[in-house]
C-alpha atoms as a PDB file:
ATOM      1  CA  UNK A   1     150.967  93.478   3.543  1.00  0.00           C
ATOM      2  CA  UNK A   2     153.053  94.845   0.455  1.00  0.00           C
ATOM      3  CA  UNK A   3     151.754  96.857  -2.163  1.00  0.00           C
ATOM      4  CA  UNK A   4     152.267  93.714  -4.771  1.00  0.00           C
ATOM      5  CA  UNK A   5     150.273  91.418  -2.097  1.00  0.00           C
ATOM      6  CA  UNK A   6     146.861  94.032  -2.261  1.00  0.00           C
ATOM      7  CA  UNK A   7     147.238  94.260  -5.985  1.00  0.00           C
ATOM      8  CA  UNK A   8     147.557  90.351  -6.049  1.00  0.00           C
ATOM      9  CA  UNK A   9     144.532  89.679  -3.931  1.00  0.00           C
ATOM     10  CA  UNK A  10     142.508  92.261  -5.897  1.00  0.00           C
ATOM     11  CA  UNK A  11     143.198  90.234  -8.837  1.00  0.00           C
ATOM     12  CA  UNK A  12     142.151  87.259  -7.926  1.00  0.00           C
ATOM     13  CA  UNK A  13     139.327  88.232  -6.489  1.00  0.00           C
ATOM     14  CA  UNK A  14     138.974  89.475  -9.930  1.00  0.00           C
ATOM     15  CA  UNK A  15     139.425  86.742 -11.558  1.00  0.00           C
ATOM     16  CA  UNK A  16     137.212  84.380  -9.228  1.00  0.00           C
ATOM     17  CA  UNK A  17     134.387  87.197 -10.351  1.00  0.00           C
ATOM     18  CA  UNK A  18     135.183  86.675 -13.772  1.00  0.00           C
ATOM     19  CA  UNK A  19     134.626  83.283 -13.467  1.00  0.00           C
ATOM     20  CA  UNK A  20     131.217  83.540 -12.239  1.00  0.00           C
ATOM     21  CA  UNK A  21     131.812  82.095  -8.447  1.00  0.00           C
ATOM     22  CA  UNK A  22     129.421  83.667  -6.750  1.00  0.00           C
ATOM     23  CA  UNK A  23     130.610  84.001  -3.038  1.00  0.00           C
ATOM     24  CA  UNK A  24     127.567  86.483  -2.119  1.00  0.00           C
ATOM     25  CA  UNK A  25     125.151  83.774  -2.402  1.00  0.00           C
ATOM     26  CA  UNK A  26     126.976  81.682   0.718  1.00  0.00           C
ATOM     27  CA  UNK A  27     125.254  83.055   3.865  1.00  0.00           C
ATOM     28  CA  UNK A  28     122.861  81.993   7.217  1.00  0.00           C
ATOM     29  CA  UNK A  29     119.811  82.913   8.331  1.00  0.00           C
ATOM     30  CA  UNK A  30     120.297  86.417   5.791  1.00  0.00           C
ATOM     31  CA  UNK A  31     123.667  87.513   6.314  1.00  0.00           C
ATOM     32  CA  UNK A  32     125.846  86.393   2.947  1.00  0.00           C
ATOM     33  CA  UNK A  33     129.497  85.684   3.305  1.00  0.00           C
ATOM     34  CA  UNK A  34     130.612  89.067   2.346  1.00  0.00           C
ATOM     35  CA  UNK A  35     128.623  90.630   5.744  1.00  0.00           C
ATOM     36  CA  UNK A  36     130.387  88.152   7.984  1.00  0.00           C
ATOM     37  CA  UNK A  37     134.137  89.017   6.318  1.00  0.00           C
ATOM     38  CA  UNK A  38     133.312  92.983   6.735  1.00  0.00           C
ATOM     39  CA  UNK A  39     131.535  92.357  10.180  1.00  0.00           C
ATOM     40  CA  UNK A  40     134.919  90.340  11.248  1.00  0.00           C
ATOM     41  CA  UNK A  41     136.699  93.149   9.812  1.00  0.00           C
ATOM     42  CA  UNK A  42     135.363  95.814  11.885  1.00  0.00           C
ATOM     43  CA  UNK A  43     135.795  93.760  14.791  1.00  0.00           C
ATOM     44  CA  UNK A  44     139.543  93.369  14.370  1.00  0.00           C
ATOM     45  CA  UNK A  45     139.779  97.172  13.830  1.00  0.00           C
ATOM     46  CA  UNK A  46     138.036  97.925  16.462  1.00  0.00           C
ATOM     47  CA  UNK A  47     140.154  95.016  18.404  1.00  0.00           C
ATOM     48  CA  UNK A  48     143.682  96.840  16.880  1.00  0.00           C
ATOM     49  CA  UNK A  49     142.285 100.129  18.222  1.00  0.00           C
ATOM     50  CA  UNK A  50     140.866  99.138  21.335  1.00  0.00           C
ATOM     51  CA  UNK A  51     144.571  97.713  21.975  1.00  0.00           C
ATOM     52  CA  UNK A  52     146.495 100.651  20.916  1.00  0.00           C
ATOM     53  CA  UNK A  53     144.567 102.766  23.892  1.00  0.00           C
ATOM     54  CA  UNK A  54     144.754 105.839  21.656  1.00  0.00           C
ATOM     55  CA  UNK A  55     142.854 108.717  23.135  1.00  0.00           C
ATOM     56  CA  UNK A  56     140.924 111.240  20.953  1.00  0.00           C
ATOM     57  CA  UNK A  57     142.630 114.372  21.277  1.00  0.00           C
ATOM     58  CA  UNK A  58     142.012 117.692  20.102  1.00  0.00           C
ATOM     59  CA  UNK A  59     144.457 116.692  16.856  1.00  0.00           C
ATOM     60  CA  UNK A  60     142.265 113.671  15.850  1.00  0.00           C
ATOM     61  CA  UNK A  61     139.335 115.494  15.527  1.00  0.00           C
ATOM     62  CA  UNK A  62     140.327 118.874  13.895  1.00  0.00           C
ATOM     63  CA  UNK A  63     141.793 117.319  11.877  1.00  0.00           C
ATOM     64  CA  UNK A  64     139.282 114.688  11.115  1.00  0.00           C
ATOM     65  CA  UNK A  65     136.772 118.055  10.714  1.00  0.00           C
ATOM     66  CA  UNK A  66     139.055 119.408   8.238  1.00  0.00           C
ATOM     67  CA  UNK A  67     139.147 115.833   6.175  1.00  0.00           C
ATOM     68  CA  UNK A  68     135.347 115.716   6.491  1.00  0.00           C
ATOM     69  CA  UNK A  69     134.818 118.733   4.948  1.00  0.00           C
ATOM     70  CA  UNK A  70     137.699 118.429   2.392  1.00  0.00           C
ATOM     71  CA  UNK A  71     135.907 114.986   1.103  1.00  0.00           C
ATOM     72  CA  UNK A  72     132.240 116.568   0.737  1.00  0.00           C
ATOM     73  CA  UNK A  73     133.637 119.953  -0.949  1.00  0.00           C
ATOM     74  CA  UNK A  74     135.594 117.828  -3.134  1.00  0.00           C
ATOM     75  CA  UNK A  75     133.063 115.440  -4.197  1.00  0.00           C
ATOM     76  CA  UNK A  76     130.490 118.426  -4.213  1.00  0.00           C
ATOM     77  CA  UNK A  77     132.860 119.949  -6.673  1.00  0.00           C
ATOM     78  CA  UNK A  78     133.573 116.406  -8.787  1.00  0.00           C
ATOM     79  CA  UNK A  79     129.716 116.237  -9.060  1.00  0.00           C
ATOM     80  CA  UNK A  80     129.056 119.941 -10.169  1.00  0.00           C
ATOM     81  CA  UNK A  81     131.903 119.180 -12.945  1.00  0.00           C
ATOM     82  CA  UNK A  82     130.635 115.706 -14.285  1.00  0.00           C
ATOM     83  CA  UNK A  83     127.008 117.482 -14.076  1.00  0.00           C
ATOM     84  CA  UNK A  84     127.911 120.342 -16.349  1.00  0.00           C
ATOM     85  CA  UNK A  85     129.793 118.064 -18.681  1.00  0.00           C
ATOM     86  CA  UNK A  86     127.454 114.998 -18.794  1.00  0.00           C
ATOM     87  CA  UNK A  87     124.076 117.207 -18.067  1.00  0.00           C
ATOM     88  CA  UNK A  88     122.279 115.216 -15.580  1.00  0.00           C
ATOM     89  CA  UNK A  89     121.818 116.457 -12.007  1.00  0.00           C
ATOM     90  CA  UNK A  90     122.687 112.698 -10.968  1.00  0.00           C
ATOM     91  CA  UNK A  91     126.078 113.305 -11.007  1.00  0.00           C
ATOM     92  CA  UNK A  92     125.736 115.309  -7.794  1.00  0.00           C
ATOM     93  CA  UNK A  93     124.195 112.473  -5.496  1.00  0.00           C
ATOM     94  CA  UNK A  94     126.620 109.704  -6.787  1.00  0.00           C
ATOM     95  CA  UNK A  95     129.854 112.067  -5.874  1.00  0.00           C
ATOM     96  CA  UNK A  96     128.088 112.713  -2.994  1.00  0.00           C
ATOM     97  CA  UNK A  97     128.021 108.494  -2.097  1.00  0.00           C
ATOM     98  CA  UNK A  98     131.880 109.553  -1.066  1.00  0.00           C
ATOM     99  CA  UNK A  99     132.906 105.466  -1.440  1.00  0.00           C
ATOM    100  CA  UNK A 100     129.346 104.428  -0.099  1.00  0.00           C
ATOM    101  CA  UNK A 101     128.712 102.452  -3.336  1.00  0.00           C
ATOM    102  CA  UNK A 102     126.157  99.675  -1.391  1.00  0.00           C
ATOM    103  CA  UNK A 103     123.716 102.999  -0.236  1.00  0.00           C
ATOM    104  CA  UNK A 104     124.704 105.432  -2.699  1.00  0.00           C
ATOM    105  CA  UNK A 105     123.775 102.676  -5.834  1.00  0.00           C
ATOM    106  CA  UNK A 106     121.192 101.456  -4.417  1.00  0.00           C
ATOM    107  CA  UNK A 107     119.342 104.782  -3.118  1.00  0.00           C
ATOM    108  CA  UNK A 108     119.999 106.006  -6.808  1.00  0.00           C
ATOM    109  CA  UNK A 109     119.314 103.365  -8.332  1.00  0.00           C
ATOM    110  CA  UNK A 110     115.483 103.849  -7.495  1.00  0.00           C
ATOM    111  CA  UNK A 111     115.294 107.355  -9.340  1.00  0.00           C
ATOM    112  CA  UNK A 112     117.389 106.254 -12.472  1.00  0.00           C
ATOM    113  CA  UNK A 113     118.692 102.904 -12.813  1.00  0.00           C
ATOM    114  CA  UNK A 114     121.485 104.154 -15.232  1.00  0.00           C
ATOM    115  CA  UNK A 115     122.497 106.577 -12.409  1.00  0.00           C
ATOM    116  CA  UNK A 116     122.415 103.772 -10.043  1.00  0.00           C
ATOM    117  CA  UNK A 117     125.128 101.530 -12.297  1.00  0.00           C
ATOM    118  CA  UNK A 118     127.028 104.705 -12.449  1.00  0.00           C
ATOM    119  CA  UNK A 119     126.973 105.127  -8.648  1.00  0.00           C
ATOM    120  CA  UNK A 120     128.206 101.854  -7.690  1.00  0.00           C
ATOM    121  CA  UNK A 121     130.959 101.696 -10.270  1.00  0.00           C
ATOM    122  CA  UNK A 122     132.186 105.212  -9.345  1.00  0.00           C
ATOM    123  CA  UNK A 123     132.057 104.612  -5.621  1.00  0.00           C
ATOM    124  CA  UNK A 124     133.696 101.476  -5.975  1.00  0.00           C
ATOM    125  CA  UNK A 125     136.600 102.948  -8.160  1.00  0.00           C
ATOM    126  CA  UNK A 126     136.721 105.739  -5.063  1.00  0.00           C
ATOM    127  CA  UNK A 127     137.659 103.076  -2.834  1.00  0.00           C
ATOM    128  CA  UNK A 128     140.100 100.956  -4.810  1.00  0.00           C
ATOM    129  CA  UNK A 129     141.820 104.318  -6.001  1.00  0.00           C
ATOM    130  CA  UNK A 130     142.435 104.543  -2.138  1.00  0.00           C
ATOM    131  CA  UNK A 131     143.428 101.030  -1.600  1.00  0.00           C
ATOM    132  CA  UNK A 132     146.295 101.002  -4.955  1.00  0.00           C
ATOM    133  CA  UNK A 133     147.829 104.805  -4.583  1.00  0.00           C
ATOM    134  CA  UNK A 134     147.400 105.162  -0.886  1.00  0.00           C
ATOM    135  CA  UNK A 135     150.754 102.987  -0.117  1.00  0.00           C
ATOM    136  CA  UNK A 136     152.323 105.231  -2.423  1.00  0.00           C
ATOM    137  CA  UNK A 137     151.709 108.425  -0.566  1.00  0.00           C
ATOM    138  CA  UNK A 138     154.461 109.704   1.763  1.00  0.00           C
ATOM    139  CA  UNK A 139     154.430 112.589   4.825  1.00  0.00           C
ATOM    140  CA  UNK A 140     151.482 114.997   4.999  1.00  0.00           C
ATOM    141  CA  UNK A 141     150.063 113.270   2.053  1.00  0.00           C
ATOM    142  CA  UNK A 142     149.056 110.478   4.345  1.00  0.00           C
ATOM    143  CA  UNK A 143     146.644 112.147   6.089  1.00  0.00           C
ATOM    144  CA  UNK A 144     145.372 114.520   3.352  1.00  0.00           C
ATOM    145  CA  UNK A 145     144.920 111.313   1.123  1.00  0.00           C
ATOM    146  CA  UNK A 146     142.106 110.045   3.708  1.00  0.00           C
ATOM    147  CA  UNK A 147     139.829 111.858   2.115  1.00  0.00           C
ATOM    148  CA  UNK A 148     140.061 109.894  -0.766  1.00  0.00           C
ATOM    149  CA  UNK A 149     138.824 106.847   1.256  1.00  0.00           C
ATOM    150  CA  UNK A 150     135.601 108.569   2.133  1.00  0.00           C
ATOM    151  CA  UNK A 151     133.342 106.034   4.071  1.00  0.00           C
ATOM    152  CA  UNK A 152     135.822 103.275   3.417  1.00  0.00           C
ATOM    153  CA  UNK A 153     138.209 104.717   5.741  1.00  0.00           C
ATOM    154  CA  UNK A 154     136.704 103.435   8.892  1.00  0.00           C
ATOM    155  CA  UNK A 155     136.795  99.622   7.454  1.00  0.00           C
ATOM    156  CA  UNK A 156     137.780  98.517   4.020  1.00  0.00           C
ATOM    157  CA  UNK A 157     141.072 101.225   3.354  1.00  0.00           C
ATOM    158  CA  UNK A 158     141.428 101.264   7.178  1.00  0.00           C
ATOM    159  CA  UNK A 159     144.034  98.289   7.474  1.00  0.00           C
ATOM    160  CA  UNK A 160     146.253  99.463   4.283  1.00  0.00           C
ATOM    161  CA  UNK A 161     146.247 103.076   6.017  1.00  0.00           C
ATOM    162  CA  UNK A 162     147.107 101.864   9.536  1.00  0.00           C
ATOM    163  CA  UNK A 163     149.917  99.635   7.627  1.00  0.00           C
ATOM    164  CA  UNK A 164     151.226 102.409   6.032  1.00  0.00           C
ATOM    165  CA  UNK A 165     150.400 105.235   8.025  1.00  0.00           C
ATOM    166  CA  UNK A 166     150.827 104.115  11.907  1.00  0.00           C
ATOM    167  CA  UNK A 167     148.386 104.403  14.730  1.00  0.00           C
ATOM    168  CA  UNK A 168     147.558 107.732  15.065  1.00  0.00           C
ATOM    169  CA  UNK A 169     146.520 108.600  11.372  1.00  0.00           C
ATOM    170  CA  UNK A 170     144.276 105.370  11.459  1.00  0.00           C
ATOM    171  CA  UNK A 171     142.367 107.045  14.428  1.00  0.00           C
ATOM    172  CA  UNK A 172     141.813 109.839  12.045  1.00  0.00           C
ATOM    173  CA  UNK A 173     141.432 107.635   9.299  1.00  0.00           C
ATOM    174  CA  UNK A 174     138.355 105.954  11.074  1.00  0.00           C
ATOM    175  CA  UNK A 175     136.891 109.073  12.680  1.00  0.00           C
ATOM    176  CA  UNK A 176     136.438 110.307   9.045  1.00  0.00           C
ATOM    177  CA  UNK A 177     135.202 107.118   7.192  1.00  0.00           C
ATOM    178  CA  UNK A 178     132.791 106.872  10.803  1.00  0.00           C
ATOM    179  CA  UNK A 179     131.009 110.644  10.283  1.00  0.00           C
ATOM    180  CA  UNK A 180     131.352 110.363   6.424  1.00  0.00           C
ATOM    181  CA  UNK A 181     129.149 107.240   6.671  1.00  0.00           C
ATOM    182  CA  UNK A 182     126.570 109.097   9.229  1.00  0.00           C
ATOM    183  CA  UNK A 183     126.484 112.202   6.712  1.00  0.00           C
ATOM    184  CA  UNK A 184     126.272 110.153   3.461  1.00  0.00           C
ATOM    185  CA  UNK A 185     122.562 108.958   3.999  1.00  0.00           C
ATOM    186  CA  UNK A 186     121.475 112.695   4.836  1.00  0.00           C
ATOM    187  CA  UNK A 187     123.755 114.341   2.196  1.00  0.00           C
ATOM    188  CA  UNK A 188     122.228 112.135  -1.011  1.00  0.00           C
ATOM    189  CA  UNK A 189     119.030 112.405   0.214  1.00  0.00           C
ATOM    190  CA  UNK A 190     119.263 116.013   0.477  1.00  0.00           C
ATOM    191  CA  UNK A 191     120.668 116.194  -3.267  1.00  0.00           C
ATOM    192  CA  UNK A 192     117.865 113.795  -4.439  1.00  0.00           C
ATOM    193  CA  UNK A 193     115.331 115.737  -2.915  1.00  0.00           C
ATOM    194  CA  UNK A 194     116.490 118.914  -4.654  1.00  0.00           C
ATOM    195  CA  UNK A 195     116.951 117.496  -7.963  1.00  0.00           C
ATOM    196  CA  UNK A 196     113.683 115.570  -8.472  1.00  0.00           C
ATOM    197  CA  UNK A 197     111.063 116.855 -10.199  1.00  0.00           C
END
């Protein structure tokens, strides 16, 4: 896929919003369209690296460590900054969603439903600043870049990262986006817990 084809689709998916189809009310038996188009996507991922026969070495996973920590310092740090400047102790769970926006808004959401909105729109911009700037990243960039992903990195931003990145960093890619999304529930709890009254 080409940089102009993501944008493209992005738009008119966009566009289809805007004019009020509502694609999330097709489903069966509780599962709406959108589950069965991720669940099919993380099939064919797992297909592409079930196929590939890559073997976790001792690279992958330092340097998936290294990306794991990277993404929660960072967004620790990006939610201690928009905390001190906006003054609400919300900030830090939302950063802390790392791309999550489906949990992160919606565990939010039940302590301050402005927080909530803010969660899903900043998680969601997380992940489509990873799918629009990611292509544009070249060399060690590629892999430091994963971080921006955050959960999305082991579906969503996976196949624009294996397109533009290869195999190999798509292992990583998924490793990271696979713990991120184990940590995520534990990590926004944690930062709920300590900011509630």
């Amino acid at each position: 896929m080409k940089y102009w084809q993501v944008i493209a689709v992005f738009l008119l998916g966009t566009c289809v919003g805007l004019l009020g189809i509502d694609l999330s009310s097709i489903g069966l038996k509780g599962y709406t369209l959108l589950d069965f188009v991720l669940m099919a996507l993380i099939f064919l991922i797992g297909l592409d690296l079930g196929r590939m026969r890559l073997k976790i070495g001792h690279r992958h996973l330092k340097i998936s460590i290294v990306l794991i920590a990277s993404t929660f310092i960072g967004s620790l740090i990006g939610g201690l900054l928009c905390y001190l400047l906006l003054k609400s102790p919300y900030a830090i769970p939302v950063a802390l969603g790392s791309g999550w926006y489906s949990y992160t808004a919606a565990r939010v959401f039940r302590v301050s439903v402005r927080w909530g909105a803010i969660a899903l729109i900043a998680n969601i911009l997380r992940e489509l600043l990873c799918m629009l700037l990611y292509p544009l990243t070249k060399g060690g960039l590629r892999e430091a870049f994963i971080s921006v992903g955050g959960a999305t990195t082991m579906d969503t931003t996976l196949p624009i990262i294996r397109l533009h990145a290869g195999e190999e960093t798509s292992l990583i890619a998924f490793i990271h986006g696979f713990i991120v999304t184990l940590l995520v529930p534990v990590l926004v709890e944690a930062a709920i817990e300590l900011i509630s009254p």
